[in-house]
Protein backbone atom coordinates (compact mmCIF):
# COMPACT_ATOMS: atom_id res chain seq x y z
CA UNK A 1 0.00 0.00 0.00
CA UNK A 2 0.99 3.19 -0.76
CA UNK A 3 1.81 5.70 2.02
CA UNK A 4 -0.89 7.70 3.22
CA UNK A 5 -1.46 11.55 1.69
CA UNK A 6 -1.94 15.00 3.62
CA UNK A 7 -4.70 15.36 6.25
CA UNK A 8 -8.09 16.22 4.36
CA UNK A 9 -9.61 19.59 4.43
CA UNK A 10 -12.65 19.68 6.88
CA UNK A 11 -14.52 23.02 5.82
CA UNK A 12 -16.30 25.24 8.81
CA UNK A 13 -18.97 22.83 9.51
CA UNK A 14 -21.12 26.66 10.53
CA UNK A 15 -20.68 27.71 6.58
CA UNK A 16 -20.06 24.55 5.06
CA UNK A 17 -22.42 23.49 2.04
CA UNK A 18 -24.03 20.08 1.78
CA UNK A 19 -21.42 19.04 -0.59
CA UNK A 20 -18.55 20.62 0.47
CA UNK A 21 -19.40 18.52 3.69
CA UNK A 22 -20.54 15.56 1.83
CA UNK A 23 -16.93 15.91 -0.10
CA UNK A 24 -15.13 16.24 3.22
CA UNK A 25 -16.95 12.98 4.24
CA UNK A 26 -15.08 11.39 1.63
CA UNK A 27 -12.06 12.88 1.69
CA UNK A 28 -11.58 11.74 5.46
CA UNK A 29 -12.94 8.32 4.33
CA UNK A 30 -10.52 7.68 1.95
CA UNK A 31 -7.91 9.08 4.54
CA UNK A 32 -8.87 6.69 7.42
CA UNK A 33 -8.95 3.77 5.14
CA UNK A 34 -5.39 4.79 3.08
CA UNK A 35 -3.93 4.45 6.25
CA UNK A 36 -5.65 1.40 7.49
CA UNK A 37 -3.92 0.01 4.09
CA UNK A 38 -0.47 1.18 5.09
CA UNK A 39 -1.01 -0.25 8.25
CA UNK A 40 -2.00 -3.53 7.49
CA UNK A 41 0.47 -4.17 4.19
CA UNK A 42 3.63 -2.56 6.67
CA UNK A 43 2.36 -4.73 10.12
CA UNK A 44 5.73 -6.25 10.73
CA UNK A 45 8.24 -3.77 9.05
CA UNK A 46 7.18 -0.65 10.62
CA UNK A 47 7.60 0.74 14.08
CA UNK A 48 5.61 0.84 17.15
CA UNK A 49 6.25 4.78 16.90
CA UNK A 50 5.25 5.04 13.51
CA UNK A 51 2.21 2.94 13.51
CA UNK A 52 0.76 4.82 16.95
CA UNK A 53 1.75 8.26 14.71
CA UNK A 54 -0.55 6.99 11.89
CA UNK A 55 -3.26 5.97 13.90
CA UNK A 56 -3.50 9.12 15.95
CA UNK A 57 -3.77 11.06 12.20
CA UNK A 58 -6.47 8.81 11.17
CA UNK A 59 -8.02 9.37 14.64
CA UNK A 60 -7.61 12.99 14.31
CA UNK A 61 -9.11 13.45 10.80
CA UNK A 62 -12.08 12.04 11.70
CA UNK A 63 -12.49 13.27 15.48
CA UNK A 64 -11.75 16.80 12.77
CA UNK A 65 -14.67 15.92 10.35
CA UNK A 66 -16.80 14.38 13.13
CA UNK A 67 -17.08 17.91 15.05
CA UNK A 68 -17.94 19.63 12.04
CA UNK A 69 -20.49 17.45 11.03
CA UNK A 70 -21.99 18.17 14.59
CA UNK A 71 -21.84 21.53 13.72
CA UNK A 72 -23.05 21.47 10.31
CA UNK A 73 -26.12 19.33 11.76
CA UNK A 74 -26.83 22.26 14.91
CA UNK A 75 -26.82 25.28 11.55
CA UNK A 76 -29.03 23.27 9.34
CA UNK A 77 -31.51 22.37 12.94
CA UNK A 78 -31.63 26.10 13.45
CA UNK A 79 -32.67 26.81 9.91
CA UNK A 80 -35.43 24.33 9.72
CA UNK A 81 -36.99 25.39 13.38
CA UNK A 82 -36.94 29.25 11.98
């Protein structure tokens, strides 16, 4: 597997569009999972350091999307109850 790209862009979940979030969603997919790849094709050749540094930035970018989302989800409840 081939290492794992830059962190994904996770737009202001407050301004965010539906598909600038629904893009983001993907992005971070695709990040989680690229690195899940690494991970699992490098199990026995790469270090315990390493490994823990991947899985915190795979842990990160979605903790990163997740709160937006949260966000994006509290704008679009206050629209619809106006």
């Amino acid at each position: 597997a081939a290492k794992p790209g830059k962190l994904p862009v996770v737009p202001n979940g407050e301004v965010a569009s539906e598909e600038a979030m629904y893009s983001a969603q993907n992005q971070t997919k695709e990040y989680v999972a690229s690195i899940e790849s690494y991970l699992d094709c490098r199990s026995r050749s790469i270090n315990t350091f390493k490994r823990d540094m991947l899985a915190s930035k795979a842990f990160r970018a979605a903790n990163t999307y997740n709160a937006e989302l949260r966000a994006y989800r509290a704008k679009q409840n206050l629209i619809a109850s106006s």
